[in-house]
Protein backbone atom coordinates (compact mmCIF):
# COMPACT_ATOMS: atom_id res chain seq x y z
CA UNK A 1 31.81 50.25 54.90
CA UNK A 2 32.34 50.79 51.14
CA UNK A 3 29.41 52.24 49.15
CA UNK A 4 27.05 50.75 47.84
CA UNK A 5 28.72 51.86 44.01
CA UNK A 6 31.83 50.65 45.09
CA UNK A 7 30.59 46.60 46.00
CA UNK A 8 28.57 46.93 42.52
CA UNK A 9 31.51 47.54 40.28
CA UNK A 10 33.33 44.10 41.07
CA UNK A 11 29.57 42.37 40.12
CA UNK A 12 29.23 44.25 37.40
CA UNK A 13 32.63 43.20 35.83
CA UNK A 14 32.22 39.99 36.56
CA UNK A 15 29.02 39.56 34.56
CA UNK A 16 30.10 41.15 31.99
CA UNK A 17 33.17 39.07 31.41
CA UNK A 18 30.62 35.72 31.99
CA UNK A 19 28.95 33.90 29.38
CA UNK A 20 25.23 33.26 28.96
CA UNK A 21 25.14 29.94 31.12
CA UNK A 22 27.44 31.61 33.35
CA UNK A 23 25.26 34.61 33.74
CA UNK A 24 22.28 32.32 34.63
CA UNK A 25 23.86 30.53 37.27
CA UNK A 26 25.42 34.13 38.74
CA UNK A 27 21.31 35.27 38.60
CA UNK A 28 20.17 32.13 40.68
CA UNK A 29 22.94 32.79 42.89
CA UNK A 30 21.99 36.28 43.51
CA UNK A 31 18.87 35.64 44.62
CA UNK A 32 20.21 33.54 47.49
CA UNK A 33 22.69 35.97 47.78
CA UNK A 34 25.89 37.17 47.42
CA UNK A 35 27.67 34.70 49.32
CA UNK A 36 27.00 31.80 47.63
CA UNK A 37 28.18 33.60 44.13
CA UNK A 38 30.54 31.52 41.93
CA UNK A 39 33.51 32.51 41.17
CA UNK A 40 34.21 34.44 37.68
CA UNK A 41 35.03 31.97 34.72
CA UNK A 42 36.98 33.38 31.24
CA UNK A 43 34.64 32.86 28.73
CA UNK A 44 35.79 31.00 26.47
CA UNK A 45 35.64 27.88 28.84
CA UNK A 46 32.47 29.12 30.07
CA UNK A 47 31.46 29.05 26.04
CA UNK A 48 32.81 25.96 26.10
CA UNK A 49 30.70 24.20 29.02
CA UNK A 50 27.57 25.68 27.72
CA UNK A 51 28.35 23.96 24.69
CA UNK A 52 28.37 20.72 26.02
CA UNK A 53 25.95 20.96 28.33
CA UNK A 54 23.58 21.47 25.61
CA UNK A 55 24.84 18.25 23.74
CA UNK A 56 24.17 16.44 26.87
CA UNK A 57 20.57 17.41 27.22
CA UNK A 58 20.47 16.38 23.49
CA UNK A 59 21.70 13.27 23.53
CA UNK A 60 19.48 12.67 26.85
CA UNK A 61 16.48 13.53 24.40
CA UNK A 62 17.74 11.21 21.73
CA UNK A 63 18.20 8.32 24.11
CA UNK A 64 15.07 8.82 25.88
CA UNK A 65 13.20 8.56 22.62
CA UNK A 66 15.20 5.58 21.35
CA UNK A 67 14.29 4.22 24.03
CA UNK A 68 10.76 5.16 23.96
CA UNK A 69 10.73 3.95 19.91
CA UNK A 70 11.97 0.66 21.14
CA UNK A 71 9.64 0.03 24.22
CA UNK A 72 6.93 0.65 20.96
CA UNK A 73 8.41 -1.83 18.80
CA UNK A 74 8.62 -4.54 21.37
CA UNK A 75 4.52 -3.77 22.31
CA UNK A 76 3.36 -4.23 19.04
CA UNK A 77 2.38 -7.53 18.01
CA UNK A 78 2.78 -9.25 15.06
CA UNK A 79 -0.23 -10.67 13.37
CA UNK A 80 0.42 -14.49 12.57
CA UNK A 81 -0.33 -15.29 8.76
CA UNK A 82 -3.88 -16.16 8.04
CA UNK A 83 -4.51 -19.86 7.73
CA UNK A 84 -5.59 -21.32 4.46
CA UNK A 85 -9.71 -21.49 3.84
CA UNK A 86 -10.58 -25.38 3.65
CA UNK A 87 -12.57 -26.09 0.65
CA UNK A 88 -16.10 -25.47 1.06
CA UNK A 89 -18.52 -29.08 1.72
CA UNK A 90 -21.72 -29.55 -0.13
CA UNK A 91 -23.31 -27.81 2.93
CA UNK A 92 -21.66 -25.04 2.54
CA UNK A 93 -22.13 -24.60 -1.34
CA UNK A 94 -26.49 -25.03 -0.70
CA UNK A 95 -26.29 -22.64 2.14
CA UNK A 96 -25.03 -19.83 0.12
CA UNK A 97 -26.83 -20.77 -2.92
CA UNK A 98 -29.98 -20.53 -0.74
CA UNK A 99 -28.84 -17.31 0.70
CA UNK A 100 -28.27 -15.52 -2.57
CA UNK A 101 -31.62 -16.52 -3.72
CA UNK A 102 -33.19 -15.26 -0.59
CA UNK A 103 -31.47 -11.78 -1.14
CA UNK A 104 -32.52 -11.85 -4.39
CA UNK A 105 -36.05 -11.76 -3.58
CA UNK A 106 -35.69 -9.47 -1.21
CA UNK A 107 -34.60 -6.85 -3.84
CA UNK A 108 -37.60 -7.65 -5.90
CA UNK A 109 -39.55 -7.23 -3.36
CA UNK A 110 -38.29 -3.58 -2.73
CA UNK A 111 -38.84 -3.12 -6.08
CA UNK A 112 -42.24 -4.09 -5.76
CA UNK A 113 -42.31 -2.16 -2.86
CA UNK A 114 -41.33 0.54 -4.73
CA UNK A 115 -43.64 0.57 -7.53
CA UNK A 116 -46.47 0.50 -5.27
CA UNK A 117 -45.41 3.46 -3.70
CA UNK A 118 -45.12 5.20 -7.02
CA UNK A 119 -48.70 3.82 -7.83
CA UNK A 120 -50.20 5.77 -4.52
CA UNK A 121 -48.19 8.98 -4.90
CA UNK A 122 -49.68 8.96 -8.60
CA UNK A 123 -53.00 7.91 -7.78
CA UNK A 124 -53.27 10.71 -4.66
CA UNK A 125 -52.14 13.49 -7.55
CA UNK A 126 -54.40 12.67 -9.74
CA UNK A 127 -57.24 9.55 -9.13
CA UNK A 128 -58.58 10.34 -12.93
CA UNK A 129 -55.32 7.68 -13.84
CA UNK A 130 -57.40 4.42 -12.09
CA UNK A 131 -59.08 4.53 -15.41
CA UNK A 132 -56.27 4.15 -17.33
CA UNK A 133 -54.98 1.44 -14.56
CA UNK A 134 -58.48 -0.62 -15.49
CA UNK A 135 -57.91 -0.76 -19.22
CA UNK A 136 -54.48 -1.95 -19.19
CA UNK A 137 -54.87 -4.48 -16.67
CA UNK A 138 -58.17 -5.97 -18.43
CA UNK A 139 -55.79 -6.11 -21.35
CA UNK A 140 -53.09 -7.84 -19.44
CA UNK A 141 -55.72 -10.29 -18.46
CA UNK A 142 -57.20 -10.95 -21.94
CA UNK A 143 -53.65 -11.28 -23.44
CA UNK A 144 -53.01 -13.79 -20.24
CA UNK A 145 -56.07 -15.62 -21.01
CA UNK A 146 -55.14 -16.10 -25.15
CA UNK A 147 -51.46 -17.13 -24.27
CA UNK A 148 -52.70 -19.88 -21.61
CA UNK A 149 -55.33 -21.52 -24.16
CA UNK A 150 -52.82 -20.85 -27.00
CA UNK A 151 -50.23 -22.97 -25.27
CA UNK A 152 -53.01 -25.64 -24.27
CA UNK A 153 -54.14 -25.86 -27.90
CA UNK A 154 -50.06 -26.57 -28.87
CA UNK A 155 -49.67 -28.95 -26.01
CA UNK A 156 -53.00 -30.76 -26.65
CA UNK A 157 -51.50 -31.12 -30.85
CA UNK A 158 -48.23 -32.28 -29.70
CA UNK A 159 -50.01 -35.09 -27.02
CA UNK A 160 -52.40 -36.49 -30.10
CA UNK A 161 -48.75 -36.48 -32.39
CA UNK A 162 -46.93 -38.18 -29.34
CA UNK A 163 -49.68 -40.87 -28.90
CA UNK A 164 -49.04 -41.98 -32.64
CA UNK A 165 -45.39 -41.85 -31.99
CA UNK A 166 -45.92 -44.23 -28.85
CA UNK A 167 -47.64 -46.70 -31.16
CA UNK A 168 -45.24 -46.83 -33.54
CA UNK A 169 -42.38 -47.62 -31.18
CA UNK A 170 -44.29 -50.79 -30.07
CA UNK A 171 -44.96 -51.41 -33.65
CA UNK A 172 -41.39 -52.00 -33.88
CA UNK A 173 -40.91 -48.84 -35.93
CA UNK A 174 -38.18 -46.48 -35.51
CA UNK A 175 -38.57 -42.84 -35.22
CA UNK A 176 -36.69 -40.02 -36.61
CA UNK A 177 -34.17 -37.19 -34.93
CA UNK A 178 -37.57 -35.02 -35.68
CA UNK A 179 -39.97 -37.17 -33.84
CA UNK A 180 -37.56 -38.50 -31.02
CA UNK A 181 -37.44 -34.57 -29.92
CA UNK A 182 -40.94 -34.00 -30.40
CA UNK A 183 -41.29 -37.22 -27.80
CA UNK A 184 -38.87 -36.22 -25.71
CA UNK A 185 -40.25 -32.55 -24.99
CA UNK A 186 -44.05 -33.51 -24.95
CA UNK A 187 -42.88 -35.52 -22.21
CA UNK A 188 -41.14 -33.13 -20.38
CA UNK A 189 -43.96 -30.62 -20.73
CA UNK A 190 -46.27 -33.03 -18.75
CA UNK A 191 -43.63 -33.49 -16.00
CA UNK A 192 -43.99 -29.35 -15.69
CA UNK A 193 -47.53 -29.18 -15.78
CA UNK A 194 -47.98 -29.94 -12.28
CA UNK A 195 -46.21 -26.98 -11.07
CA UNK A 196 -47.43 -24.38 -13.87
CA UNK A 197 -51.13 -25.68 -12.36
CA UNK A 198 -50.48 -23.92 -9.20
CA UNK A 199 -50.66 -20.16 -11.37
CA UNK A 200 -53.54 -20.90 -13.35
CA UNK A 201 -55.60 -22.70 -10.56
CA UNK A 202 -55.00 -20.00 -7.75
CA UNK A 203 -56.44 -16.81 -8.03
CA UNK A 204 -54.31 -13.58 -8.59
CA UNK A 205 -50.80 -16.35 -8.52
CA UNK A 206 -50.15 -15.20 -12.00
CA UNK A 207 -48.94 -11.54 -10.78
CA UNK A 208 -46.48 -14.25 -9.09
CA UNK A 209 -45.32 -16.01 -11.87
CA UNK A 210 -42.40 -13.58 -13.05
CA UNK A 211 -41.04 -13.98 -9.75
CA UNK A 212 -40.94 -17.85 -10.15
CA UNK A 213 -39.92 -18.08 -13.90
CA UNK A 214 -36.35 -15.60 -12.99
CA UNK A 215 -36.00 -18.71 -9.85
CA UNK A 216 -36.73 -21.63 -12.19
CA UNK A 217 -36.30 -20.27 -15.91
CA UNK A 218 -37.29 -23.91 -16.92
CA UNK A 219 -40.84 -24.22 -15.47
CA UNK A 220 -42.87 -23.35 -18.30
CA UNK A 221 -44.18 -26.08 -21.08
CA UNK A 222 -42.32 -25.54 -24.30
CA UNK A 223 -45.70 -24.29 -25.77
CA UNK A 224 -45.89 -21.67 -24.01
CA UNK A 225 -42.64 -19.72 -24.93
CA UNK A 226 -42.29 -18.44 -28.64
CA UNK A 227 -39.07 -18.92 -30.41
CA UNK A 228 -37.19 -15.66 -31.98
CA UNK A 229 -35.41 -16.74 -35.20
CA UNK A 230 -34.79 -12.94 -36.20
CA UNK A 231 -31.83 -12.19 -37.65
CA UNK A 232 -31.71 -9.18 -34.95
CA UNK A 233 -31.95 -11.99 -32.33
CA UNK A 234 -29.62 -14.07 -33.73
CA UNK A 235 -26.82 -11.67 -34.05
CA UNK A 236 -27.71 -10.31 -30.71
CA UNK A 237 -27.15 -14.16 -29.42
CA UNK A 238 -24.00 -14.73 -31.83
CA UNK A 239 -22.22 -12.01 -29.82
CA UNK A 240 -22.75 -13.04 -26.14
CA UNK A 241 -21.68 -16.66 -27.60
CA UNK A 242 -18.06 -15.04 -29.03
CA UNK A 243 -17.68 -13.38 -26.17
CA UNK A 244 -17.63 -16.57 -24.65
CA UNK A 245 -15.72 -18.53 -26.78
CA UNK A 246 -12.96 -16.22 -26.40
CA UNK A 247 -12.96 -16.70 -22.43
CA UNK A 248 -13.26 -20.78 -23.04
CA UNK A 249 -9.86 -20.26 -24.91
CA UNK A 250 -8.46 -18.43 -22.00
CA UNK A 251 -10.15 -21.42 -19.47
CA UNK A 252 -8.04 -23.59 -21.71
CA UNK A 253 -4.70 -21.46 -22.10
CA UNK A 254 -4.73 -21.52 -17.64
CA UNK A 255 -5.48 -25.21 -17.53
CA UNK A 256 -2.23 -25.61 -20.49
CA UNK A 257 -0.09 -23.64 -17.78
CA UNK A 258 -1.39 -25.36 -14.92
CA UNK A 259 -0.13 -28.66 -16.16
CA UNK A 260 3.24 -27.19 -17.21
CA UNK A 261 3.87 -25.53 -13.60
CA UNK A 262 3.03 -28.79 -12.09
CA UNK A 263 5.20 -31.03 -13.70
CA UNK A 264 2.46 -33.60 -14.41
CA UNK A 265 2.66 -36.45 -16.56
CA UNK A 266 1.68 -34.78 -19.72
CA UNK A 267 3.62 -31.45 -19.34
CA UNK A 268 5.82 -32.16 -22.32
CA UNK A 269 2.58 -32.66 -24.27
CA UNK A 270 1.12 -29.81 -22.64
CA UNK A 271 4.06 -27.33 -23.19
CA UNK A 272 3.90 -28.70 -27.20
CA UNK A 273 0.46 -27.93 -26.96
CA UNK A 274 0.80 -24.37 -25.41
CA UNK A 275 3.24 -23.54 -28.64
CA UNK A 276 0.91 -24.94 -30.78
CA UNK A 277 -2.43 -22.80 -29.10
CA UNK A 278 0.00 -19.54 -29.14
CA UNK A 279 0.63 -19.54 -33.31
CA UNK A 280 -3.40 -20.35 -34.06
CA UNK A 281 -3.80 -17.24 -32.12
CA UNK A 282 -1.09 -15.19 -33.74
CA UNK A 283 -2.37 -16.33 -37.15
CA UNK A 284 -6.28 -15.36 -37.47
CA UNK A 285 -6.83 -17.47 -40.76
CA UNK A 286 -5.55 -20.88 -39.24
CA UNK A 287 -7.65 -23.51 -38.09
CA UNK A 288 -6.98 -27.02 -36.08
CA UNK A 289 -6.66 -29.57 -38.67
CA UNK A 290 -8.02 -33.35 -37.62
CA UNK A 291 -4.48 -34.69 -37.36
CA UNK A 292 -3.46 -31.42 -34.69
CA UNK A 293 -6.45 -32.38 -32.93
CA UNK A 294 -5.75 -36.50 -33.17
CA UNK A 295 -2.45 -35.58 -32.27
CA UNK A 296 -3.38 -33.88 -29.10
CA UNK A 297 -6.22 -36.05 -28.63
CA UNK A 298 -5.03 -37.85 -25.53
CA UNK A 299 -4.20 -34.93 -23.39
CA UNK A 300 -7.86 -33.79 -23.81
CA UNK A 301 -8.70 -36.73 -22.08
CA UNK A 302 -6.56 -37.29 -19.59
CA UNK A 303 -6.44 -33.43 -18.23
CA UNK A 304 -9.85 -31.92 -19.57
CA UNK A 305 -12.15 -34.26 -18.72
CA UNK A 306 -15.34 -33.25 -16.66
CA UNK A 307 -14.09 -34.96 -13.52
CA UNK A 308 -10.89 -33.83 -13.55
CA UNK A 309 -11.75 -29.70 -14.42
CA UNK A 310 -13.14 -27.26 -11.10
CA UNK A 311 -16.32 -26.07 -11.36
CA UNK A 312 -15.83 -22.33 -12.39
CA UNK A 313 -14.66 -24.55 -15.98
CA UNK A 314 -17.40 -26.42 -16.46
CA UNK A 315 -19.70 -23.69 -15.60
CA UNK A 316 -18.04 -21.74 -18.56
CA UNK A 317 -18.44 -24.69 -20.69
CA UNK A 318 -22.44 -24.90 -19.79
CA UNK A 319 -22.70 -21.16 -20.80
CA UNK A 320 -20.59 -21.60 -24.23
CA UNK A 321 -23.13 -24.79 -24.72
CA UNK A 322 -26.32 -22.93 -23.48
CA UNK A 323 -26.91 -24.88 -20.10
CA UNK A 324 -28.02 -23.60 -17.26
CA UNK A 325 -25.05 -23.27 -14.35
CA UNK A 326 -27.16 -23.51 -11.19
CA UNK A 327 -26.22 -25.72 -8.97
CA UNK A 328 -23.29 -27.83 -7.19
CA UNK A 329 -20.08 -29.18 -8.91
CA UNK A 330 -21.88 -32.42 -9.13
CA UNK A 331 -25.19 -31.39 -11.02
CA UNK A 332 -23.01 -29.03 -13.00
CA UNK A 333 -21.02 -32.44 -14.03
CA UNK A 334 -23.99 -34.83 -14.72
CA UNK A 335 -25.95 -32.15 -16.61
CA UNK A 336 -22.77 -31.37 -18.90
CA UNK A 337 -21.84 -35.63 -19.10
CA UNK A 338 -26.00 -36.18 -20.23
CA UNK A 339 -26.03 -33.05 -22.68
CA UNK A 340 -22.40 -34.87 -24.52
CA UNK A 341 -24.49 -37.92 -24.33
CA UNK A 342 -27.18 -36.86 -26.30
CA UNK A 343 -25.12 -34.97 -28.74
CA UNK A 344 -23.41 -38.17 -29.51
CA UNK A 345 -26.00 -40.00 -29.68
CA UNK A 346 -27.85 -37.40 -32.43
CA UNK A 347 -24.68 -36.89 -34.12
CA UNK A 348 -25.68 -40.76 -35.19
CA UNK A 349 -29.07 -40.20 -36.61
CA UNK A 350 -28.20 -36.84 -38.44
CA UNK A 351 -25.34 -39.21 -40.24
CA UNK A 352 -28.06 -41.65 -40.73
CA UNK A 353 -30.76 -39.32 -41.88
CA UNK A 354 -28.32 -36.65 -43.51
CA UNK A 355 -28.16 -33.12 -43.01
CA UNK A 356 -30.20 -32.10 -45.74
CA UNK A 357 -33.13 -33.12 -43.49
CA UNK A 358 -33.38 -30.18 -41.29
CA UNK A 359 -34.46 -27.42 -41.37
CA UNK A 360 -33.35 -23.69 -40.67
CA UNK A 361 -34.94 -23.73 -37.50
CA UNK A 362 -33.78 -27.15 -36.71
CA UNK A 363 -29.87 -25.89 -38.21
CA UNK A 364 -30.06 -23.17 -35.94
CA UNK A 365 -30.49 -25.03 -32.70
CA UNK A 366 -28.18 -27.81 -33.87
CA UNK A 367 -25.53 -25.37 -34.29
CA UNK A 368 -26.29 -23.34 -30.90
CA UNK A 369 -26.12 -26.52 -28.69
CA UNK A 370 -22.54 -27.60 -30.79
CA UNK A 371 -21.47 -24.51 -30.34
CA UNK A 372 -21.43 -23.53 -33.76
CA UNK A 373 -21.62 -20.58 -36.57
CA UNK A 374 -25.49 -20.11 -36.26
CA UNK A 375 -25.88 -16.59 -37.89
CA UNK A 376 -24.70 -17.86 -41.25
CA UNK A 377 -26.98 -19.25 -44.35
CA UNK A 378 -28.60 -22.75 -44.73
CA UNK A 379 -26.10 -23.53 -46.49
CA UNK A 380 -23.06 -22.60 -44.38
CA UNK A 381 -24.86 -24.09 -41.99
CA UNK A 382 -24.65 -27.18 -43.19
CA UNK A 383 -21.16 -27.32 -44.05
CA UNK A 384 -20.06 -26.17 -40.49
CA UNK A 385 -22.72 -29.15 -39.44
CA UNK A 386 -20.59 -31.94 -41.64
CA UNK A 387 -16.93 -30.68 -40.47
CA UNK A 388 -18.60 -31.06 -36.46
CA UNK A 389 -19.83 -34.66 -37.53
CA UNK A 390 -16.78 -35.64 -39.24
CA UNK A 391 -14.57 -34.40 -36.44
CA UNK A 392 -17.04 -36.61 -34.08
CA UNK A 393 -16.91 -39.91 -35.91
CA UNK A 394 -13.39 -40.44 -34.32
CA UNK A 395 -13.15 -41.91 -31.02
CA UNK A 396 -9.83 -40.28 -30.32
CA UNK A 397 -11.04 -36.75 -30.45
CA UNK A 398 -12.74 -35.91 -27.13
CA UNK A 399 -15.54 -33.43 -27.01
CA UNK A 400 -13.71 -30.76 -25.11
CA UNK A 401 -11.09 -30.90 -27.78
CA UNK A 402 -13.82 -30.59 -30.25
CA UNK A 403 -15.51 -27.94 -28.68
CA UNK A 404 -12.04 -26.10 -28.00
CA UNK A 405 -11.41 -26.23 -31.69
CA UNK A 406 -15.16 -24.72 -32.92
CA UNK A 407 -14.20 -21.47 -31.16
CA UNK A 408 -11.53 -20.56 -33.41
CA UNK A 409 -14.13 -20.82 -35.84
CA UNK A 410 -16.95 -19.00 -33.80
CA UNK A 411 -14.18 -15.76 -33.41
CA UNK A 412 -12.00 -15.29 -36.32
CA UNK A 413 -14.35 -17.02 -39.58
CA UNK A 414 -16.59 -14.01 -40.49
């Protein structure tokens, strides 16, 4: 038998003359033994084979996750495109109009809530402040007491006024712009009486009554509120009113575009229209003339009446006209047709009385329910007064269109 030196040298050479993968095979082998040893490769085909073995693995891996990216793909489902909402119902409207109410008295209640709390955390620090608690609720409650028999006294005047009024309609008389209002708003102050009972008859319900004049602003008698003809109050009001002016021109300038994407009937007029909106805007010291606005005239009509405008729109024409917008698109509608109504139908008796007859008071509100220049002088007044009853006298001017063109006035005249 050879040595054990001499049976190593053959193994030896062989491994070194093998590659890597060649090497690892020859190492499994020898563990099973020499027998079963492959046979010595050169290496560079051994290099060679290693080579693409590793490919081979590689593009295994590269299948297998193609593969697995694909069984993905085909498990993931595609969401189908969300139907279109259906226009709310009536229902629908009064439910969430209810709702929102109810979570805004919830917050005020918190609030109340939280007061109180602050109240007893004061009151345990120091109980010396229930004094100072007393005095300034006695003086709530004396203050309380002169406003309610102050706006009883007014009422009670304006009832003995109204009952000579009465008699001189069935006398056949006719009453002025001045004493038609005064009729008209005694009247309504009755109607509220009932509910404004409920505060004064129940004890402690007029700690309630802030609560129930933010819900129903309206609820009071006119006696009881006291008008603010500041100037400080008046510019303060003349703002929020520019402010929306400018977004009624924009209401407008989406309705112009609306008609022009749709094709409708008037969409040459419209598109004419659009041009003609565009250089009043460009140019700050132009106004609508009567014959733009006769010319123009029928579009108004057809396109911006109340029925055919959505309900965000008319809500933005209640604000500009200082209506109240609670409420569905059909109390929205009838309370904007009856407040046109009754502008027409004073727009008469100021031409038949003249507008030298009011007041600055009377001016004032005039101008804030035309939408009109109300921070200005009697005077100016006036004049802005004449141009809105000039403009009114013709039947071919709508009042949107009249309204529309005021704003200019409202924003740019200073």
């Amino acid at each position: 038998l050879a040595s054990p030196a001499v049976r190593v040298a053959p193994c030896l050479q062989r491994w070194s003359s093998c590659g890597t993968y060649e090497r690892t095979r020859i190492g499994s082998c020898w563990q099973r033994g020499f027998a079963s040893a492959p046979s010595p490769q050169p290496a560079e085909q051994t290099h060679t084979e290693t080579i693409s073995h590793r490919d081979r693995e590689y593009n295994d891996d590269a299948e297998r996750h193609k593969r697995r990216r694909k069984a993905k793909q085909q498990a993931v489902v595609v969401p189908e495109a969300a139907p279109k909402k259906a226009p709310k119902t009536w229902q629908q409207q009064v439910l969430k109009q209810v709702r929102n109410g109810c979570w805004a008295l919830v917050r005020k209640v918190g609030k109340f809530g939280g007061t109180c709390w602050e109240l007893g955390k004061a009151f345990a620090n120091d109980p010396r402040v229930a004094k100072e608690w007393y005095a300034s609720g006695r003086a709530s409650l004396i203050h309380f007491g002169q406003w309610v028999i102050t706006g009883f006294r007014l009422m009670g005047a304006n009832l003995s006024i109204s009952k000579r009024l009465v008699t001189k309609i069935f006398s056949g008389q006719e009453l002025t712009l001045r004493e038609h209002k005064l009729l008209v708003r005694t009247t309504a102050d009755c109607m509220k009486l009932i509910p404004f009972s409920f505060f004064i008859i129940v004890p402690f319900a007029e700690f309630a009554l802030p609560f129930a004049l933010r819900l129903f602003p309206n609820m009071l008698p006119s006696t009881f509120f006291a008008k603010d003809f500041g100037q400080e109050a008046i510019t303060r009001r003349m703002k929020g009113k520019q402010e929306l002016a400018v977004f009624f021109q924009e209401v407008v300038q989406e309705r112009t575009q609306q008609l022009i994407a749709r094709n409708s009937t008037f969409a040459d007029k419209a598109a004419e229209f659009q041009e003609f909106q565009d250089h009043i805007l460009d140019n700050d010291s132009l106004f609508p003339s009567t014959k733009d606005l006769l010319r123009f005239g029928k579009l108004f009509e057809e396109e911006f009446g109340i029925d055919n405008l959505p309900t965000e729109h008319l809500k933005s024409i209640c604000k500009l006209l200082g209506l109240s917008t609670w409420g569905l698109h059909s109390h929205v509608a009838l309370q904007l047709r009856h407040h046109i109504t009754r502008l027409r139908r004073e727009d008469r008796m100021i031409l038949w009385e003249g507008v030298e007859s009011l007041n600055r008071e009377e001016l004032i509100e005039m101008c804030k329910t035309r939408s009109l220049r109300f921070d200005l002088s009697v005077g100016e007044m006036r004049s802005e007064l004449r141009q809105w009853l000039e403009l009114s006298g013709h039947k071919e001017i709508p009042i949107m269109l009249l309204l529309w063109s005021r704003t200019f006035r409202m924003v740019n005249e200073e």
